[in-house]
Every structure is written in structure tokens, then in C-alpha cells.
PDB file of N, CA and C in Angstrom:
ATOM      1  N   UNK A   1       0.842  -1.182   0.000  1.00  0.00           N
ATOM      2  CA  UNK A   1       0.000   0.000   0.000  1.00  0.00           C
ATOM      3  C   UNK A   1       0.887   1.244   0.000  1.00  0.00           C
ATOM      4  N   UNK A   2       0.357   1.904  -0.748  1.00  0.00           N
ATOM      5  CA  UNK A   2       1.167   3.453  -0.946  1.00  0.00           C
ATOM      6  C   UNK A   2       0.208   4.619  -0.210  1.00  0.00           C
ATOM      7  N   UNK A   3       1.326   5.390   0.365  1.00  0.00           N
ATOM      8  CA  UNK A   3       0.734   6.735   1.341  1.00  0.00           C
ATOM      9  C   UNK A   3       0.665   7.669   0.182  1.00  0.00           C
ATOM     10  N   UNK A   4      -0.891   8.237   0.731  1.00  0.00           N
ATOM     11  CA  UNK A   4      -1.325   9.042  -0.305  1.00  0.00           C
ATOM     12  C   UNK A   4      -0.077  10.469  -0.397  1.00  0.00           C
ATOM     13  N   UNK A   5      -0.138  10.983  -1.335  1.00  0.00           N
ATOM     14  CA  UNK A   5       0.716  12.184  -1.633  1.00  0.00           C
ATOM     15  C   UNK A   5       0.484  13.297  -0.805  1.00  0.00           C
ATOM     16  N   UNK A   6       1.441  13.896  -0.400  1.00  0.00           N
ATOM     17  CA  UNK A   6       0.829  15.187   0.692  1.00  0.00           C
ATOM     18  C   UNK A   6       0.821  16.520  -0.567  1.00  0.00           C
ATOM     19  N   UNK A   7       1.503  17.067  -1.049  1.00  0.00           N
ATOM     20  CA  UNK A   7       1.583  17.791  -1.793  1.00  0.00           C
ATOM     21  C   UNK A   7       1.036  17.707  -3.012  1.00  0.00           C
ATOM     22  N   UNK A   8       1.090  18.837  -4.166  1.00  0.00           N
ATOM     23  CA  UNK A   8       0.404  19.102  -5.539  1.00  0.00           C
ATOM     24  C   UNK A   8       1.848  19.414  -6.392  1.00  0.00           C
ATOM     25  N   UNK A   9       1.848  18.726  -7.692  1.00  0.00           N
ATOM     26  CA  UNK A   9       2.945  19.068  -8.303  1.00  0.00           C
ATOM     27  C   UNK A   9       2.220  19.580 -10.274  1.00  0.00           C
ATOM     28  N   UNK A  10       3.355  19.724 -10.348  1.00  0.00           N
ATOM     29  CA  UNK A  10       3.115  20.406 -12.225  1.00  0.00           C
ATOM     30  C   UNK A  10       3.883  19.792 -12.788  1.00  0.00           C
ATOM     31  N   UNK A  11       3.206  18.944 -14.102  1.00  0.00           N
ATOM     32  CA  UNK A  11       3.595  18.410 -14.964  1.00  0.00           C
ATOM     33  C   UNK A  11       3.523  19.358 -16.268  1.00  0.00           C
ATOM     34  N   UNK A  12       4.758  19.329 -16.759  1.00  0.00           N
ATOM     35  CA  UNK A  12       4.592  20.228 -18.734  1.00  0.00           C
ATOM     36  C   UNK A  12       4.392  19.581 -19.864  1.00  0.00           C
ATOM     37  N   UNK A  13       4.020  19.609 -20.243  1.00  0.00           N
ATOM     38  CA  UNK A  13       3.679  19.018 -21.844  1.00  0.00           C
ATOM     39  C   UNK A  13       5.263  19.460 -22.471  1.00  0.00           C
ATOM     40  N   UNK A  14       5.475  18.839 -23.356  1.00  0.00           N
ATOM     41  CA  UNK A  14       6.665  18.991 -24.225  1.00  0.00           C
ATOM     42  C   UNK A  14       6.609  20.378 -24.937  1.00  0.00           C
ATOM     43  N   UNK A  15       5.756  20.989 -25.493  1.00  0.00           N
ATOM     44  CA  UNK A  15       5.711  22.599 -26.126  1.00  0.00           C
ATOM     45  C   UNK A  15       5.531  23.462 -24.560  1.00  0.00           C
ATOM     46  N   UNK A  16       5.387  23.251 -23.376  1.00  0.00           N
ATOM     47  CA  UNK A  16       5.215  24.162 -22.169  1.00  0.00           C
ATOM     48  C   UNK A  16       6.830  23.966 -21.853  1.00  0.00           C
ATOM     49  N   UNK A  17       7.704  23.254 -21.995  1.00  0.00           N
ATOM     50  CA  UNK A  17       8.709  22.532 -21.876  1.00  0.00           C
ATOM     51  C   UNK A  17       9.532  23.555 -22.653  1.00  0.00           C
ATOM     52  N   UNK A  18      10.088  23.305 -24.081  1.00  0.00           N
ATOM     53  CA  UNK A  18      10.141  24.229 -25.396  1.00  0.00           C
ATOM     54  C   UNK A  18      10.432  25.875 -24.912  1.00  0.00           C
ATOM     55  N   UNK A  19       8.861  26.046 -24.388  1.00  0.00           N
ATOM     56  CA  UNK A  19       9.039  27.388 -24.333  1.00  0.00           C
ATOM     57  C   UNK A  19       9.672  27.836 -23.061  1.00  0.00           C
ATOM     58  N   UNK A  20      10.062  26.960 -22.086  1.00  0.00           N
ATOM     59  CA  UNK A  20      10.600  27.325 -20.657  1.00  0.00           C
ATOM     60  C   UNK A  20      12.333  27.428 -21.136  1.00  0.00           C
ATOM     61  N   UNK A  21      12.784  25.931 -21.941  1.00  0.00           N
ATOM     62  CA  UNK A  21      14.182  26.180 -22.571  1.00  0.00           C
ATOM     63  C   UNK A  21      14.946  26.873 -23.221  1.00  0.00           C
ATOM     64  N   UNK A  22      14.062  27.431 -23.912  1.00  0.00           N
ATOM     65  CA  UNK A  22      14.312  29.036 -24.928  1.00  0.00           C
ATOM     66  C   UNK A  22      14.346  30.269 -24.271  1.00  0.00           C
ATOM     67  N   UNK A  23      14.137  30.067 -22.588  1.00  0.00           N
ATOM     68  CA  UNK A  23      14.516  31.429 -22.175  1.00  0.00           C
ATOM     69  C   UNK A  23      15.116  31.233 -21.099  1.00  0.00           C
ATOM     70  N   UNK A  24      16.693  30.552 -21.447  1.00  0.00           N
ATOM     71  CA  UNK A  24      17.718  29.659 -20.217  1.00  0.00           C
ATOM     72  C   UNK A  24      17.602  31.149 -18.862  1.00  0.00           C
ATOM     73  N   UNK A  25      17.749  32.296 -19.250  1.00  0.00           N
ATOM     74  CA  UNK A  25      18.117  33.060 -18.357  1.00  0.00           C
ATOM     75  C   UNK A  25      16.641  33.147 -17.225  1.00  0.00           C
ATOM     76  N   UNK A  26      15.749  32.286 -17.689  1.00  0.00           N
ATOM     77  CA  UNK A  26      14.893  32.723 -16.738  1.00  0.00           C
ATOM     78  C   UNK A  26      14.161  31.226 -16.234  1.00  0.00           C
ATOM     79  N   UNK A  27      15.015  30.519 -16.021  1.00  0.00           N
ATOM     80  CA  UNK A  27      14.970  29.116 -15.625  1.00  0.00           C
ATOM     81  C   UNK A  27      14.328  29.121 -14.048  1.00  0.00           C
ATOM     82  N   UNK A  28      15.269  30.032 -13.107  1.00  0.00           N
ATOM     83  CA  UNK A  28      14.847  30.074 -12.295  1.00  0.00           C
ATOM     84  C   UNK A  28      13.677  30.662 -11.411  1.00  0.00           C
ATOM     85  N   UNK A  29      12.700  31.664 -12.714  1.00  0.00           N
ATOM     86  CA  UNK A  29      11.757  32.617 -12.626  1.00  0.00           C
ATOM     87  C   UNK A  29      10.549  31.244 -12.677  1.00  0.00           C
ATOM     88  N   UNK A  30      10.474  30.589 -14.057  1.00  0.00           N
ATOM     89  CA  UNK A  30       9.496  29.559 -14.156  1.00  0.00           C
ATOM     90  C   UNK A  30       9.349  28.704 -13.562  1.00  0.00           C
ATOM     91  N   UNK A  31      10.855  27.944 -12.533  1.00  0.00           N
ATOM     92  CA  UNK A  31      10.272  26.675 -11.386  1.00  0.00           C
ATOM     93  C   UNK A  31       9.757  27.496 -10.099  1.00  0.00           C
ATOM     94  N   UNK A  32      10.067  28.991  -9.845  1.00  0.00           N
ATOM     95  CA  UNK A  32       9.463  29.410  -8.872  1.00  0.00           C
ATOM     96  C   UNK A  32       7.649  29.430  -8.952  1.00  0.00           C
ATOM     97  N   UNK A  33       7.288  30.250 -10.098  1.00  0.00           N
ATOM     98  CA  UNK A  33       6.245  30.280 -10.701  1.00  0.00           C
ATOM     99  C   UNK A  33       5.537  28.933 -10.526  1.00  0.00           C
ATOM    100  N   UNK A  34       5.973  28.119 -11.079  1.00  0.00           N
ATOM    101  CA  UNK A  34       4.839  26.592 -10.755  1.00  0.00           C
ATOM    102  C   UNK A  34       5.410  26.236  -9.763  1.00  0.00           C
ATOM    103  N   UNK A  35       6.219  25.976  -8.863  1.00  0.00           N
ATOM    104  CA  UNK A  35       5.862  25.455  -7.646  1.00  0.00           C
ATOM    105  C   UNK A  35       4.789  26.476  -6.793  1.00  0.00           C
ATOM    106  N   UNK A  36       5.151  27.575  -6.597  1.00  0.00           N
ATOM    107  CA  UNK A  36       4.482  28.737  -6.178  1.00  0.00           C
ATOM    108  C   UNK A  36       2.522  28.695  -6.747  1.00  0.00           C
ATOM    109  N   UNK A  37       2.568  27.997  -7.614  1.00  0.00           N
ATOM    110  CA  UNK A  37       1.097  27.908  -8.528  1.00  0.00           C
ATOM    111  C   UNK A  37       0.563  26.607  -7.764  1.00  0.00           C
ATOM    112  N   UNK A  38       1.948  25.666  -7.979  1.00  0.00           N
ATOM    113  CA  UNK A  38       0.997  24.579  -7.302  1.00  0.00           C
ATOM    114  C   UNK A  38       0.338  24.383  -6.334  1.00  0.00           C
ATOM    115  N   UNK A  39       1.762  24.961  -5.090  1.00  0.00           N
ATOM    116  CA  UNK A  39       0.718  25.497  -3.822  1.00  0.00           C
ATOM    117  C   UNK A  39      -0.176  26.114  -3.351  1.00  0.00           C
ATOM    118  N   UNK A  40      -0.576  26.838  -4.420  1.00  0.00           N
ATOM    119  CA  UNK A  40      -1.482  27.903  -4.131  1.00  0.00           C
ATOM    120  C   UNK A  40      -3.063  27.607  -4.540  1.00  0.00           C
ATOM    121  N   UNK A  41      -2.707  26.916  -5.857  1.00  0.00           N
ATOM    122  CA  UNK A  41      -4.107  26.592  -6.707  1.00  0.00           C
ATOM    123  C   UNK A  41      -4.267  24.845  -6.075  1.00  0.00           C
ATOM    124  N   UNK A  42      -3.447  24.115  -5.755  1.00  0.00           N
ATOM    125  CA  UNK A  42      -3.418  22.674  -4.924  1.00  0.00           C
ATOM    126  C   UNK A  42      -4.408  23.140  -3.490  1.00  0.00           C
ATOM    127  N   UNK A  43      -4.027  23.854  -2.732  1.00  0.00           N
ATOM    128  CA  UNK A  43      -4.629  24.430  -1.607  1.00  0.00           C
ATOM    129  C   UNK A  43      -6.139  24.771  -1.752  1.00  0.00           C
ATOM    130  N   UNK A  44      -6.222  25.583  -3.038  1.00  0.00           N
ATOM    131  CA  UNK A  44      -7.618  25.793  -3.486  1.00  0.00           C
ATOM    132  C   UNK A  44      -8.451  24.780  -3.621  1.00  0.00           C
ATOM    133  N   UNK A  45      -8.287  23.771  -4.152  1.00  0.00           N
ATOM    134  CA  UNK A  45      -8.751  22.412  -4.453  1.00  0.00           C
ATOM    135  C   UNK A  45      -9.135  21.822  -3.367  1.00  0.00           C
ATOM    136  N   UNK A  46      -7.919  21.404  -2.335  1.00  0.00           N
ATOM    137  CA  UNK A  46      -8.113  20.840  -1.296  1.00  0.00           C
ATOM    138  C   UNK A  46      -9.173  21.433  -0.558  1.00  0.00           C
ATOM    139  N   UNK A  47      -9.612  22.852  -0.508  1.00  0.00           N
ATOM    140  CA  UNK A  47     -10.480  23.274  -0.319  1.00  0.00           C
ATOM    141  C   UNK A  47     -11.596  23.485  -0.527  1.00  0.00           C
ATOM    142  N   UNK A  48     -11.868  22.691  -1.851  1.00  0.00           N
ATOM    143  CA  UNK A  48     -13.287  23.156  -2.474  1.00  0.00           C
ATOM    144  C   UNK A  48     -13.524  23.599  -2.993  1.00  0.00           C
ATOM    145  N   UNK A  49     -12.488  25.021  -3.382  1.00  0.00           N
ATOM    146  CA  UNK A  49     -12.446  26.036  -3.937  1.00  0.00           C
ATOM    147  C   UNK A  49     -11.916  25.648  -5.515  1.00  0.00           C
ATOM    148  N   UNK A  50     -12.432  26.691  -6.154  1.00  0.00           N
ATOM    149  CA  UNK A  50     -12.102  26.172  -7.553  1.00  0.00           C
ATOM    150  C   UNK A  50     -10.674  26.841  -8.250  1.00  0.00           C
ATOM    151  N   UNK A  51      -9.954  26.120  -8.708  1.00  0.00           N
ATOM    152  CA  UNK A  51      -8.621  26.914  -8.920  1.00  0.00           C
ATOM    153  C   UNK A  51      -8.482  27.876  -9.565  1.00  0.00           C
ATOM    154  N   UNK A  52      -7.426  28.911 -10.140  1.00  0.00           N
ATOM    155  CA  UNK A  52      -7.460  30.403 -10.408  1.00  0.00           C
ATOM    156  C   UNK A  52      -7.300  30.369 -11.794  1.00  0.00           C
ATOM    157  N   UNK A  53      -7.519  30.762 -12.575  1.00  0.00           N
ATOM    158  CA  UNK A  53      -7.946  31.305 -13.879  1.00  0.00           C
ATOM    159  C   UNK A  53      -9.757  30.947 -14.578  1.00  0.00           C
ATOM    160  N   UNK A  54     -10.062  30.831 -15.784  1.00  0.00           N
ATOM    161  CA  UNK A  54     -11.185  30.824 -15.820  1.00  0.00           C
ATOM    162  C   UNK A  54     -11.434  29.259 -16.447  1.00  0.00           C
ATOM    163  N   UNK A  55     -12.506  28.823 -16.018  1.00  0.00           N
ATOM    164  CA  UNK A  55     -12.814  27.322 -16.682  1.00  0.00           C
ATOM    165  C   UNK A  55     -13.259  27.370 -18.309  1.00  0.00           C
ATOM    166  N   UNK A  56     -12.891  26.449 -18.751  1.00  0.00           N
ATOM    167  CA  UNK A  56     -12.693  25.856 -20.209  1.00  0.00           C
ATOM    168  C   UNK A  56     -14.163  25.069 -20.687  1.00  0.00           C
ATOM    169  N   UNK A  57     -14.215  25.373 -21.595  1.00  0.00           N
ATOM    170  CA  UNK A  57     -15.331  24.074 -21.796  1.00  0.00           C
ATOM    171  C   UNK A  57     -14.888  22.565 -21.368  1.00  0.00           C
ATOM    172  N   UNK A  58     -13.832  21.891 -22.269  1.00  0.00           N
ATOM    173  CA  UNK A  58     -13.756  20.783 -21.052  1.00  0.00           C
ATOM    174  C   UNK A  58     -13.549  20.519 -19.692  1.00  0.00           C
ATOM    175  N   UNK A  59     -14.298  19.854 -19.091  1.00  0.00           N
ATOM    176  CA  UNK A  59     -14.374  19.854 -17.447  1.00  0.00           C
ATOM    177  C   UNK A  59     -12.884  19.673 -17.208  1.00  0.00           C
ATOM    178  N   UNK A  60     -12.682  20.774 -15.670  1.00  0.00           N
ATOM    179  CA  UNK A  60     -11.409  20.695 -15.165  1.00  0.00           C
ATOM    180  C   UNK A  60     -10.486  20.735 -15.951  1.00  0.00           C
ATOM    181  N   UNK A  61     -10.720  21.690 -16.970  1.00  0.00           N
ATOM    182  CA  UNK A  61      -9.657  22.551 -17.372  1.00  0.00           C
ATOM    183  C   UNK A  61      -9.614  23.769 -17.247  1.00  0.00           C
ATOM    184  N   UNK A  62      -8.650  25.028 -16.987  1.00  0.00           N
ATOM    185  CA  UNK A  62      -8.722  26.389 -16.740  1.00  0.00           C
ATOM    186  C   UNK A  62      -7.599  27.237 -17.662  1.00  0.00           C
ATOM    187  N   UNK A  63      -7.528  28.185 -18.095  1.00  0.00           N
ATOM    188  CA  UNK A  63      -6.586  29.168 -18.878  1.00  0.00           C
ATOM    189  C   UNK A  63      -6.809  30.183 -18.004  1.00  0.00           C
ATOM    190  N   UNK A  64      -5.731  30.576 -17.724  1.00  0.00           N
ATOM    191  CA  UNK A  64      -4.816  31.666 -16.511  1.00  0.00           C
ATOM    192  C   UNK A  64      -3.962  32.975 -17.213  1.00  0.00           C
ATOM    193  N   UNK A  65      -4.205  33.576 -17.123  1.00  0.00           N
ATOM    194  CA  UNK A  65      -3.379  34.727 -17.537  1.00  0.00           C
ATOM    195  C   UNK A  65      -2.802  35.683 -16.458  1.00  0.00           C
ATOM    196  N   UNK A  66      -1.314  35.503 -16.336  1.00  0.00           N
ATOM    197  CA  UNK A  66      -0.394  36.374 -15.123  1.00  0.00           C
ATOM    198  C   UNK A  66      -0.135  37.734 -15.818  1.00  0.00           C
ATOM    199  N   UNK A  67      -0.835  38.593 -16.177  1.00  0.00           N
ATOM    200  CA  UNK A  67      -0.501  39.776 -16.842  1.00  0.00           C
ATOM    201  C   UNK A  67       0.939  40.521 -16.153  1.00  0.00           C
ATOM    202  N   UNK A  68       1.016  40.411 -14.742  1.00  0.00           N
ATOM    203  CA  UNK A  68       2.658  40.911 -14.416  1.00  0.00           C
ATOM    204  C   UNK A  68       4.017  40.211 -14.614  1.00  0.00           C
ATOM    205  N   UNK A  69       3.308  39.260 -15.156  1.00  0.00           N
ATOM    206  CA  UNK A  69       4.419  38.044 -15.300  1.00  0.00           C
ATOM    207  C   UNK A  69       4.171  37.684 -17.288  1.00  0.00           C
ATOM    208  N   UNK A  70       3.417  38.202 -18.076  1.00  0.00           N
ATOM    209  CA  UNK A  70       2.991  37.821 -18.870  1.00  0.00           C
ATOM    210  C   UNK A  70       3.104  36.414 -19.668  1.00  0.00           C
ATOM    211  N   UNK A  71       2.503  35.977 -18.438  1.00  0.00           N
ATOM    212  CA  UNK A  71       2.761  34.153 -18.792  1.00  0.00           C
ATOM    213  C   UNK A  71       0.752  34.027 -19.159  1.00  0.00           C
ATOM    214  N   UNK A  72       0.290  33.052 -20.151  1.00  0.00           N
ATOM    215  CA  UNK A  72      -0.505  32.338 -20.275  1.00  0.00           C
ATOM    216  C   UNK A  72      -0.410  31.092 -19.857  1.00  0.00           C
ATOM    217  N   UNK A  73      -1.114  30.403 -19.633  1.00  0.00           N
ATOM    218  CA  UNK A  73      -1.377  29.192 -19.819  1.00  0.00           C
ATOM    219  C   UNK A  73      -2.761  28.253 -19.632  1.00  0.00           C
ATOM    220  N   UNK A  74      -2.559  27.325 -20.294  1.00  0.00           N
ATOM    221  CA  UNK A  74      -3.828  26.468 -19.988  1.00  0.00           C
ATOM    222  C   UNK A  74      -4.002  24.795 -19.007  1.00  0.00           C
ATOM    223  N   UNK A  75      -4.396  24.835 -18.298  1.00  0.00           N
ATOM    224  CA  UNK A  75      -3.733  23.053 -17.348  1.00  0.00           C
ATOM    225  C   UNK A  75      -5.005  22.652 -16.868  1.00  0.00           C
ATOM    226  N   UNK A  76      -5.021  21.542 -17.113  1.00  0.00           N
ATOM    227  CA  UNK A  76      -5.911  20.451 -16.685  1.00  0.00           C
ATOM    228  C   UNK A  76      -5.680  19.811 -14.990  1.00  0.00           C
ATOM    229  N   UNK A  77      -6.528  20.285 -14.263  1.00  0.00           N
ATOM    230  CA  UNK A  77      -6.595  19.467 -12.865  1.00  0.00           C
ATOM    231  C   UNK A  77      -6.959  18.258 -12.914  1.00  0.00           C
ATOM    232  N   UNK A  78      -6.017  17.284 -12.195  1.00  0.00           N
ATOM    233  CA  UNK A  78      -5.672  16.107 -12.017  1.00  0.00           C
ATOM    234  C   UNK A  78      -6.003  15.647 -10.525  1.00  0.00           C
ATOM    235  N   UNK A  79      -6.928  16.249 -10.193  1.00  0.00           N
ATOM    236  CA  UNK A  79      -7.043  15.879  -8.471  1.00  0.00           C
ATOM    237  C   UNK A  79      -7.068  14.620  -7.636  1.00  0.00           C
ATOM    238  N   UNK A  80      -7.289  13.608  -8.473  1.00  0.00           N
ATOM    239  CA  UNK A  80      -7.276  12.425  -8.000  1.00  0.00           C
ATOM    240  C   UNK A  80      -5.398  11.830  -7.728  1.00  0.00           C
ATOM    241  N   UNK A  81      -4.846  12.693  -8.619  1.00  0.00           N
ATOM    242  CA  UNK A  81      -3.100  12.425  -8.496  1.00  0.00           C
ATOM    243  C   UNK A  81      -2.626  13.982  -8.020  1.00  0.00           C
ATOM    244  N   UNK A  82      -3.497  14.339  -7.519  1.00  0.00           N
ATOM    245  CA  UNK A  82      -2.736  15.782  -6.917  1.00  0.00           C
ATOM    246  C   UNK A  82      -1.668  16.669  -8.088  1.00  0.00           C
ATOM    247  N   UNK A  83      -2.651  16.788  -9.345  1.00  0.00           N
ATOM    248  CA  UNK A  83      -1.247  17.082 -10.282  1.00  0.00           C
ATOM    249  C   UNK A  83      -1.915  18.445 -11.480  1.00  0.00           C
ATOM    250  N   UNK A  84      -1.380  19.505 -11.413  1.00  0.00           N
ATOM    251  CA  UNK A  84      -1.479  20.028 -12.750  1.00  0.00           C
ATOM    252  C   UNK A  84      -0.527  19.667 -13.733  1.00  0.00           C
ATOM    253  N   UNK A  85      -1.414  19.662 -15.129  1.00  0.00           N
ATOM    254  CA  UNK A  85      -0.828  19.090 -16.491  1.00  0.00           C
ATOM    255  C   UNK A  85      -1.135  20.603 -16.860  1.00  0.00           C
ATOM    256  N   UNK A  86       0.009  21.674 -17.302  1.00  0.00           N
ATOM    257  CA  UNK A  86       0.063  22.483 -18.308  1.00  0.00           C
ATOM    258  C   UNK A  86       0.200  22.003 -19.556  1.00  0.00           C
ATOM    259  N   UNK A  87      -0.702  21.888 -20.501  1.00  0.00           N
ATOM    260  CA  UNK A  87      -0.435  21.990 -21.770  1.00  0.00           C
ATOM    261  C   UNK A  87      -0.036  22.819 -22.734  1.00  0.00           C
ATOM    262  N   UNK A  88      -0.343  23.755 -22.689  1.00  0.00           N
ATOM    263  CA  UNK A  88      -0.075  24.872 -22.938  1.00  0.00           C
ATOM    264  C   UNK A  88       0.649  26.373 -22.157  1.00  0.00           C
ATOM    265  N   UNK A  89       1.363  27.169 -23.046  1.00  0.00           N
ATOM    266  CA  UNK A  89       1.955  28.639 -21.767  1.00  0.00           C
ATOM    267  C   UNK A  89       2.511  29.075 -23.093  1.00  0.00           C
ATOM    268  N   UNK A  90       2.167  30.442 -22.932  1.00  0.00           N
ATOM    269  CA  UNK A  90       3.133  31.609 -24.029  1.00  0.00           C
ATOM    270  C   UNK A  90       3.554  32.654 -23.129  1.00  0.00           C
ATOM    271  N   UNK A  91       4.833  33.158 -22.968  1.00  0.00           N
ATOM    272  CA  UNK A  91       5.017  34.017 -22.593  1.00  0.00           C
ATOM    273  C   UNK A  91       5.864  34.911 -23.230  1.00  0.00           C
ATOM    274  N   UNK A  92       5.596  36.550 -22.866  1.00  0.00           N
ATOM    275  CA  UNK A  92       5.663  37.479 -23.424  1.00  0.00           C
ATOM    276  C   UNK A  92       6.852  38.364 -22.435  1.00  0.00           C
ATOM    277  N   UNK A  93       7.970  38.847 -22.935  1.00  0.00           N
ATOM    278  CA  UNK A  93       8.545  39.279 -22.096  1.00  0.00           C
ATOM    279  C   UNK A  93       8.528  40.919 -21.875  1.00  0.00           C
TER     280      UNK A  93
END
């Protein structure tokens, strides 16, 4: 038997991936950003609460826009594995 997961983590799709590698100097801006997301929007969940950006037509999906950070993205909640899947992110510098 496996102990359930305490924490929420972020998974990237290979093009969310792409676009994080192409901007080496800011490597350390984007793992702050999703860990910082996970905890925050993971917490929401655990709560009931529905996570932060706006819902998608397919269920439990949301697109987020950080206008001070000019990051997009779009991620699918995974709550049963405690996990966001970004599929998508453009960012604008």
C-alpha cells in the first residue's frame, strides 16, 4: 500500500517545456512560478475552492493569464493524483 501524496505538483507538456528552454536566463523565474502555482491553486482544491484562472469548456480545465508576469497558460486538474498538467503557456517578455 502506498501513502497518499501530501503535496500538488506540475507536470509540462513537451511545447510548455520548449518554451521554458528558450529562455535559459529565466529558468529560475518559471520553477518558482509553478511550484508557487501549485501550492497555491493545490490548496484551493483541497479546499473546495475552484482553482485560479477561468474554466474551459472541457471539465477541469482552466486558462490563466499572469498579466505581471505575462505568462498564459492552460492546465488540466488532475485531483485524483494531486497534479497540474500544463499543456499549454506563451510568454511574453
Amino acid at each position: 500500500m502506498t501513502a497518499a501524496k501530501a503535496g500538488w505538483t506540475v507536470f509540462c507538456s513537451e511545447s510548455v517545456c520548449d518554451v521554458m528552454e528558450s529562455k535559459p536566463a529565466l529558468r529560475e523565474f518559471f520553477v518558482e512560478f509553478f511550484c508557487d502555482f501549485a501550492a497555491k491553486a493545490g490548496t484551493a482544491v483541497d479546499l473546495g475552492l475552484a482553482p485560479p484562472g477561468r474554466p474551459q469548456a472541457e471539465p477541469g480545465v482552466y486558462s490563466l493569464l499572469v498579466e505581471s508576469s505575462g505568462i498564459f497558460i492552460e492546465y488540466a486538474v488532475m485531483a485524483d493524483i494531486k497534479e497540474f498538467l500544463i499543456s499549454k503557456m506563451l510568454y511574453s517578455c
